[in-house]
PDB file of N, CA and C in Angstrom:
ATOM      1  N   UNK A   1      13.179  18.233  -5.743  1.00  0.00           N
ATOM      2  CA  UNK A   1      12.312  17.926  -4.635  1.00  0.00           C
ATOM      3  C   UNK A   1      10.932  18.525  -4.852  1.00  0.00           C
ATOM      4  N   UNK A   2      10.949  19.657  -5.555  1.00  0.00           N
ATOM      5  CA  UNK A   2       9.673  20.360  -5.738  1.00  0.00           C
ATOM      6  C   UNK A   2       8.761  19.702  -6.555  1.00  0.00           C
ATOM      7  N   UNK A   3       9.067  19.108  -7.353  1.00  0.00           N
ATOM      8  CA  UNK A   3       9.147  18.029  -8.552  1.00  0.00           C
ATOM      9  C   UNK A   3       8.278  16.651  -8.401  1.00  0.00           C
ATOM     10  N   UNK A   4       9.296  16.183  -7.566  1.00  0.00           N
ATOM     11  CA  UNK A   4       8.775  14.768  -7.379  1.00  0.00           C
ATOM     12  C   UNK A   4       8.103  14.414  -5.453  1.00  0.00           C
ATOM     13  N   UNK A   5       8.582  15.664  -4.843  1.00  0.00           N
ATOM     14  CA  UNK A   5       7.983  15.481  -3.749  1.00  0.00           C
ATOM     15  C   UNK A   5       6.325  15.135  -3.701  1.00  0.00           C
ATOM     16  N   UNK A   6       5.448  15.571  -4.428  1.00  0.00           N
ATOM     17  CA  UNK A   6       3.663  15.927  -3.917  1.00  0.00           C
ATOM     18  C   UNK A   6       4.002  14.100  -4.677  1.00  0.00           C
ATOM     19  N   UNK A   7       4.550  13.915  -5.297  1.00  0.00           N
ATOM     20  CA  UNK A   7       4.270  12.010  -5.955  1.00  0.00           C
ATOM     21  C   UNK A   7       5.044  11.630  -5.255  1.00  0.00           C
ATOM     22  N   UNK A   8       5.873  11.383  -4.535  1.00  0.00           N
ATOM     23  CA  UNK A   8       6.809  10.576  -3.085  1.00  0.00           C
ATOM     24  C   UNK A   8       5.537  10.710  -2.289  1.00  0.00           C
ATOM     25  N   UNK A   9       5.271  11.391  -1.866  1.00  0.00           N
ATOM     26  CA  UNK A   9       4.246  11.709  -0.811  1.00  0.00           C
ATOM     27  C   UNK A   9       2.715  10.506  -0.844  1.00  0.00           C
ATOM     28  N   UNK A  10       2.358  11.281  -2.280  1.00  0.00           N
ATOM     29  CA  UNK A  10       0.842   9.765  -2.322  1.00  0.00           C
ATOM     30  C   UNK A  10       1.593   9.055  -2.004  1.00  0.00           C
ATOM     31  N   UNK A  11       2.694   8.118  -2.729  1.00  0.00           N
ATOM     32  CA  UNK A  11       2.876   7.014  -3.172  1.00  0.00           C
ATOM     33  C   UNK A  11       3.312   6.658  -1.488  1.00  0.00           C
ATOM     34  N   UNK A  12       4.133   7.367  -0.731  1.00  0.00           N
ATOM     35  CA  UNK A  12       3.990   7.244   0.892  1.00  0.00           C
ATOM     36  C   UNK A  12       3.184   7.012   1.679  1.00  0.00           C
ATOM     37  N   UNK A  13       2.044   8.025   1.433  1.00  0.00           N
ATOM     38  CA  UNK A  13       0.770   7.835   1.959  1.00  0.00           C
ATOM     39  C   UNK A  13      -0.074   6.649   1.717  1.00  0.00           C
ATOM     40  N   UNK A  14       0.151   6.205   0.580  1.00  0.00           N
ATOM     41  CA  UNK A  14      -0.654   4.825   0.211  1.00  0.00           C
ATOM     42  C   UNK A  14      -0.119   3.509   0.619  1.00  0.00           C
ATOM     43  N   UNK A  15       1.400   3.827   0.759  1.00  0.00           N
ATOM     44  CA  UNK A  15       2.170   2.561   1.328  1.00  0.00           C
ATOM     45  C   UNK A  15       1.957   2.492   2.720  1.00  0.00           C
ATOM     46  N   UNK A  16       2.017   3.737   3.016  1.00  0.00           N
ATOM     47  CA  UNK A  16       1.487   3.670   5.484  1.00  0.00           C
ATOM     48  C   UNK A  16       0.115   3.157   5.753  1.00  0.00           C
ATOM     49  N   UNK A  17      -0.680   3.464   4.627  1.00  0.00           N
ATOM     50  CA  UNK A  17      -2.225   2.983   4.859  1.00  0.00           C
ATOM     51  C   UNK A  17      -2.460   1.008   4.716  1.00  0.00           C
ATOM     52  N   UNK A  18      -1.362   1.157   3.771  1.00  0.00           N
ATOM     53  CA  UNK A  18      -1.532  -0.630   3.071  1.00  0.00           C
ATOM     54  C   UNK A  18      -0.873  -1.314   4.347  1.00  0.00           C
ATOM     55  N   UNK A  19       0.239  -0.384   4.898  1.00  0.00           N
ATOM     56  CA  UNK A  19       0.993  -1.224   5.936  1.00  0.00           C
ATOM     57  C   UNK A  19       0.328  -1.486   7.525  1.00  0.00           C
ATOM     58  N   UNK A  20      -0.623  -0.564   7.483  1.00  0.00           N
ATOM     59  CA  UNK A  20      -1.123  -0.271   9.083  1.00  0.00           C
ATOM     60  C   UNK A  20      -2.402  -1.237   8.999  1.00  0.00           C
ATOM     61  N   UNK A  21      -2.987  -0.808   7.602  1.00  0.00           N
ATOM     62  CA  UNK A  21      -4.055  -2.000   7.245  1.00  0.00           C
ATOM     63  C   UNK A  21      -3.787  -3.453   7.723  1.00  0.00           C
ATOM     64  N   UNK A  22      -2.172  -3.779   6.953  1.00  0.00           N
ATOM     65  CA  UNK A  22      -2.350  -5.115   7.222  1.00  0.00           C
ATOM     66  C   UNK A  22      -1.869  -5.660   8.307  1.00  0.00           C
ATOM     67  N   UNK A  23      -1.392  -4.610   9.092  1.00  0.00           N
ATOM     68  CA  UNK A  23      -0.921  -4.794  10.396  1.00  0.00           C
ATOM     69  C   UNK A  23      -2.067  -4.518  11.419  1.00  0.00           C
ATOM     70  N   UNK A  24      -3.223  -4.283  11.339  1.00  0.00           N
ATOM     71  CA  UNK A  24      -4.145  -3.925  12.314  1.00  0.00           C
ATOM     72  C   UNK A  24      -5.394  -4.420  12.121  1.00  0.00           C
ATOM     73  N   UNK A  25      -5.833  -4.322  10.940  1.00  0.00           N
ATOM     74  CA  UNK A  25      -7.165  -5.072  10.451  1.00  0.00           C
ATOM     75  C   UNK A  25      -7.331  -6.807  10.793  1.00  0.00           C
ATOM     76  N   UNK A  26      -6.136  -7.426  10.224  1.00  0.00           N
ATOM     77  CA  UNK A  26      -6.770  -8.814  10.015  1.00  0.00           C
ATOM     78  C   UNK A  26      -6.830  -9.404  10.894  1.00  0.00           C
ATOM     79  N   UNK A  27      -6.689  -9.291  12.763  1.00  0.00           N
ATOM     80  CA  UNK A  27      -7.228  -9.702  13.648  1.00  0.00           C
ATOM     81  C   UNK A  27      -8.607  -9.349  14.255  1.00  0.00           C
ATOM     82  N   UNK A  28      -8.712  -8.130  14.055  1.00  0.00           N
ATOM     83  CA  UNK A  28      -9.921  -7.835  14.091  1.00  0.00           C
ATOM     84  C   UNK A  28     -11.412  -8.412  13.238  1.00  0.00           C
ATOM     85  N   UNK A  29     -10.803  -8.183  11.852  1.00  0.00           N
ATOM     86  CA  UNK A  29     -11.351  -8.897  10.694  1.00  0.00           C
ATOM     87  C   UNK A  29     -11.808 -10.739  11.334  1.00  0.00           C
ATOM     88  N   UNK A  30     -10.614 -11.160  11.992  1.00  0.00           N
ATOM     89  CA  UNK A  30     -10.567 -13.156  12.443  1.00  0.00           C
ATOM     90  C   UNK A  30     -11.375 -13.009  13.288  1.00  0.00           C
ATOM     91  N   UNK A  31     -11.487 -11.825  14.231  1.00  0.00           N
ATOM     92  CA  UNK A  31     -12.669 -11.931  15.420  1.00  0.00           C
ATOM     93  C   UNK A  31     -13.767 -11.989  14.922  1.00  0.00           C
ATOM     94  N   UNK A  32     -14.124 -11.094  14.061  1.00  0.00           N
ATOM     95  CA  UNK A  32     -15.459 -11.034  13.497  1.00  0.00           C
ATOM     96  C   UNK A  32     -15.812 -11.773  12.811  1.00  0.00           C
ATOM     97  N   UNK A  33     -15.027 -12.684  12.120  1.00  0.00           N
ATOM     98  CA  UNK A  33     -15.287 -13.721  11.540  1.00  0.00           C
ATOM     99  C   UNK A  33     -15.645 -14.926  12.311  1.00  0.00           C
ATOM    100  N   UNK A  34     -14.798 -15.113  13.441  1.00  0.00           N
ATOM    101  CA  UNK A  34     -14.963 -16.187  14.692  1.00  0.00           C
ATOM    102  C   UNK A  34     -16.236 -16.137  15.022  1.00  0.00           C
ATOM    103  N   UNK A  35     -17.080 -14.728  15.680  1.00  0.00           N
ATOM    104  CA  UNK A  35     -17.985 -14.692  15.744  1.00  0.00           C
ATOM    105  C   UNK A  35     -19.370 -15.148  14.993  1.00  0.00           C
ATOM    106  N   UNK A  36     -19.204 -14.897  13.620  1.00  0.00           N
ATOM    107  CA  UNK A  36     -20.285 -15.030  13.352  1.00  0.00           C
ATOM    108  C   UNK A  36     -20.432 -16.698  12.454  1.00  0.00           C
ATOM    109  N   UNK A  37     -19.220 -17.174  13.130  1.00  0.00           N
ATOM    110  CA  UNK A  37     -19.164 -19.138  12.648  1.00  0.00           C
ATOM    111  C   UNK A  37     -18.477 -19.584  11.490  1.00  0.00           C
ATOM    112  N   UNK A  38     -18.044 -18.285  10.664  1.00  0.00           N
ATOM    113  CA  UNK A  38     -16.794 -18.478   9.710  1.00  0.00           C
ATOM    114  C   UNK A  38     -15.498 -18.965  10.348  1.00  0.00           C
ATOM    115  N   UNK A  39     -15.640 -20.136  10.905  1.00  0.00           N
ATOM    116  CA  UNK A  39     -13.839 -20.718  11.274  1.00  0.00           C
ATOM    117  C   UNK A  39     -12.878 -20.795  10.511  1.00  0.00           C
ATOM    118  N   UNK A  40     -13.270 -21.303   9.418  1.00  0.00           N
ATOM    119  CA  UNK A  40     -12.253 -21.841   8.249  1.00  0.00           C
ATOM    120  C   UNK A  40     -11.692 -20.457   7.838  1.00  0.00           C
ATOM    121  N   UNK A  41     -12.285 -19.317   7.914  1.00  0.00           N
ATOM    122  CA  UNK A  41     -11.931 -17.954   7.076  1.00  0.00           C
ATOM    123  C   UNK A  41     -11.089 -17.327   8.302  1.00  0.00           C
ATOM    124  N   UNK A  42     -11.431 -17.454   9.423  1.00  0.00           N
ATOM    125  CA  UNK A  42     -10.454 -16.826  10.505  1.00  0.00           C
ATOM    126  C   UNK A  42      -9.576 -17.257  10.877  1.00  0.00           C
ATOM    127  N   UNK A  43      -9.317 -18.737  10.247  1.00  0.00           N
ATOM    128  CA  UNK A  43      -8.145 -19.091  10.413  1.00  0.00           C
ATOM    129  C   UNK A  43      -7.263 -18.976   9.588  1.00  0.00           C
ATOM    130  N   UNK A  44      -7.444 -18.620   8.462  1.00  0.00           N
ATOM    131  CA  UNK A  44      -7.167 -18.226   7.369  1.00  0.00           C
ATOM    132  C   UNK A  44      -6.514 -16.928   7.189  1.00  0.00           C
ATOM    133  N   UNK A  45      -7.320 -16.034   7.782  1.00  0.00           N
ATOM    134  CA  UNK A  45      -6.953 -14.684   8.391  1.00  0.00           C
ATOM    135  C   UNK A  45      -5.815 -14.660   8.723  1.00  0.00           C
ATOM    136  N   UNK A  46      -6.096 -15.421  10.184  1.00  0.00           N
ATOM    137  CA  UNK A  46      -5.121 -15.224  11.212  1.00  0.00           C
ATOM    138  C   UNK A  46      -2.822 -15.828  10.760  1.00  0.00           C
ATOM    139  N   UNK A  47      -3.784 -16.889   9.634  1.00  0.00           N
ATOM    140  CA  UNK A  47      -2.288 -17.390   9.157  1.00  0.00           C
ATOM    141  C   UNK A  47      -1.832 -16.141   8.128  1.00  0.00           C
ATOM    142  N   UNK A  48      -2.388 -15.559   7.122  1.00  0.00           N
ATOM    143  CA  UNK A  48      -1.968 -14.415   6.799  1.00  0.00           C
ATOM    144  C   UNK A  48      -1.039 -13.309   7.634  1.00  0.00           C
ATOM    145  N   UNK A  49      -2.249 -13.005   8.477  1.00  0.00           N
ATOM    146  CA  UNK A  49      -1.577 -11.734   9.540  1.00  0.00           C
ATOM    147  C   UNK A  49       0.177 -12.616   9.665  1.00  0.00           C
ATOM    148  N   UNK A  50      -0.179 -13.801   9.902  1.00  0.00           N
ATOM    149  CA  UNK A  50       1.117 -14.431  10.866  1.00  0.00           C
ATOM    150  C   UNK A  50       2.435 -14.389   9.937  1.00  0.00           C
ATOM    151  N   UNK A  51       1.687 -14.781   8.427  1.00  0.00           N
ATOM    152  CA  UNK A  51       3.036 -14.294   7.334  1.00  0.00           C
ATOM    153  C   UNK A  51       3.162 -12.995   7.367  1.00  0.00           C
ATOM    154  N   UNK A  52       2.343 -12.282   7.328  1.00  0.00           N
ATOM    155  CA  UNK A  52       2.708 -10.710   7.149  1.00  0.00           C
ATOM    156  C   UNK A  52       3.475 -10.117   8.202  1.00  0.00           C
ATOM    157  N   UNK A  53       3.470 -10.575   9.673  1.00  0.00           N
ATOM    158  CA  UNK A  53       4.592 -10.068  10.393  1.00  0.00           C
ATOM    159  C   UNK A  53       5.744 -10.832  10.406  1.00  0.00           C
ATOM    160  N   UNK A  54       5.799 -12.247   9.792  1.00  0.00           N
ATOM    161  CA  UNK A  54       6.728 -13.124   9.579  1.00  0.00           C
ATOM    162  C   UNK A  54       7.904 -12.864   8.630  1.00  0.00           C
ATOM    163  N   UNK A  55       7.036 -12.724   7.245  1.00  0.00           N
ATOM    164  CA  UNK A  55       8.072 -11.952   6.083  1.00  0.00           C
ATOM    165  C   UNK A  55       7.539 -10.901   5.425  1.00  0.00           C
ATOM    166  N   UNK A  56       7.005  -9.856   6.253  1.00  0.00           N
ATOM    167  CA  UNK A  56       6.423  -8.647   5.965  1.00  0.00           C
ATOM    168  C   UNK A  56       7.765  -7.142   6.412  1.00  0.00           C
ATOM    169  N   UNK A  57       8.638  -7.405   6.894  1.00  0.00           N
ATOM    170  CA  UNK A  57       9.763  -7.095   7.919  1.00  0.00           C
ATOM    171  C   UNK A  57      10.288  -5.885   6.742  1.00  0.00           C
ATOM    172  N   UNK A  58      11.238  -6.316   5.954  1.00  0.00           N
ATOM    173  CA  UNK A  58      11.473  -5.250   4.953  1.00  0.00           C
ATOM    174  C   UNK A  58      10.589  -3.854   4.462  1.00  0.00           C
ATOM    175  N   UNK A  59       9.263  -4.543   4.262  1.00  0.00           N
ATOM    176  CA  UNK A  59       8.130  -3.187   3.528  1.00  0.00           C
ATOM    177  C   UNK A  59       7.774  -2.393   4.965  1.00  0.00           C
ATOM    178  N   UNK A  60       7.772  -2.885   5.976  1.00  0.00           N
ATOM    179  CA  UNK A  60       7.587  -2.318   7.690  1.00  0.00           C
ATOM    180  C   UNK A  60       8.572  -0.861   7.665  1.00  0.00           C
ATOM    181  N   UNK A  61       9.649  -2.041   7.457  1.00  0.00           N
ATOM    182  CA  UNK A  61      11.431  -1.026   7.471  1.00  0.00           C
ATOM    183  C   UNK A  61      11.543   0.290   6.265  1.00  0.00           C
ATOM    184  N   UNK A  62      11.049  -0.099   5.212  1.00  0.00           N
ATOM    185  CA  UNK A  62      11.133   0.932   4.215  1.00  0.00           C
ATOM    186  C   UNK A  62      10.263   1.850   4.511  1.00  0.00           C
ATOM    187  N   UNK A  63       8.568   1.303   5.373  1.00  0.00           N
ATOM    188  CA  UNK A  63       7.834   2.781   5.275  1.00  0.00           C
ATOM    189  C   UNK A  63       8.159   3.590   6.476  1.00  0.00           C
ATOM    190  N   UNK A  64       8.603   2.428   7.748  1.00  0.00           N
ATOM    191  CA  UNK A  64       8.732   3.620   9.102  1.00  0.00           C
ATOM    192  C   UNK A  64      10.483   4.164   9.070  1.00  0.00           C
ATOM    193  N   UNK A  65      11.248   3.742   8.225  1.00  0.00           N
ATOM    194  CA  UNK A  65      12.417   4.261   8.313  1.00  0.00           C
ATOM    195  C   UNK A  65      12.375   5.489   7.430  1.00  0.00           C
ATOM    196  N   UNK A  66      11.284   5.964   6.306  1.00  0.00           N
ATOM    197  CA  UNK A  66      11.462   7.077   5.865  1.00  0.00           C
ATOM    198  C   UNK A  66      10.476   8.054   6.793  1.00  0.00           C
ATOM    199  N   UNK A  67       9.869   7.388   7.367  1.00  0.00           N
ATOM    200  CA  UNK A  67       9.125   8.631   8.750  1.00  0.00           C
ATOM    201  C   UNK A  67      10.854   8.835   9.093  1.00  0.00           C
ATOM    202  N   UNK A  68      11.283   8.099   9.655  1.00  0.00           N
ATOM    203  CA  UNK A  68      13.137   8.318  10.553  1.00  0.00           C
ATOM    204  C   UNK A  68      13.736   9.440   9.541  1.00  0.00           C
ATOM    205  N   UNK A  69      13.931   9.085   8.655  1.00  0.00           N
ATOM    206  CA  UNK A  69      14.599   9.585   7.496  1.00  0.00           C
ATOM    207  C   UNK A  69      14.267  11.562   7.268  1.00  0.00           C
ATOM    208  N   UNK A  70      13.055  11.105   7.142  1.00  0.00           N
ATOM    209  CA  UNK A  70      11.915  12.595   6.820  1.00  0.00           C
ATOM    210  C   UNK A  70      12.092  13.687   8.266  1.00  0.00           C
ATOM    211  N   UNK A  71      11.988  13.366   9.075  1.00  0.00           N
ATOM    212  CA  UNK A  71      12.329  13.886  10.271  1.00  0.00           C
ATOM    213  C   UNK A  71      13.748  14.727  10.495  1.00  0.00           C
ATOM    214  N   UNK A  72      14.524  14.188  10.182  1.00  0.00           N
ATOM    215  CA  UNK A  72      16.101  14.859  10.102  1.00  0.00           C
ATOM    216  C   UNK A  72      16.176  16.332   9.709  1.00  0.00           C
TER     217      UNK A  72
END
């Protein structure tokens, strides 16, 4: 654990950032795009986001179940 913990950890840390990213950004991202007359790109966006909570489900489960996990 002493070992491989500080590299579990980035490699954790980089997976919660990629996951919250793509769970939080790309509506925001479609607004701002809406706004400034990019339609075609916010819709574009918005079908992304829609796969990513669609078949995004597993990589969700692996990063918040080792928060569950880590906690114990």
């Amino acid at each position: 654990m002493l070992v491989f913990g500080p590299i579990i950890a980035i490699f954790g840390a980089l997976l919660l950032t990629l996951v919250l990213g793509l769970t939080v950004l790309p509506p925001a991202y479609a607004v701002i795009l809406g706004i400034s007359g990019d339609y075609g790109w916010a819709l574009v966006c918005v079908a992304g986001w829609l796969l990513w909570l669609k078949f995004g489900g597993p990589v969700r489960r692996l990063v918040f179940e080792g928060f569950e996990h880590g906690g114990l």
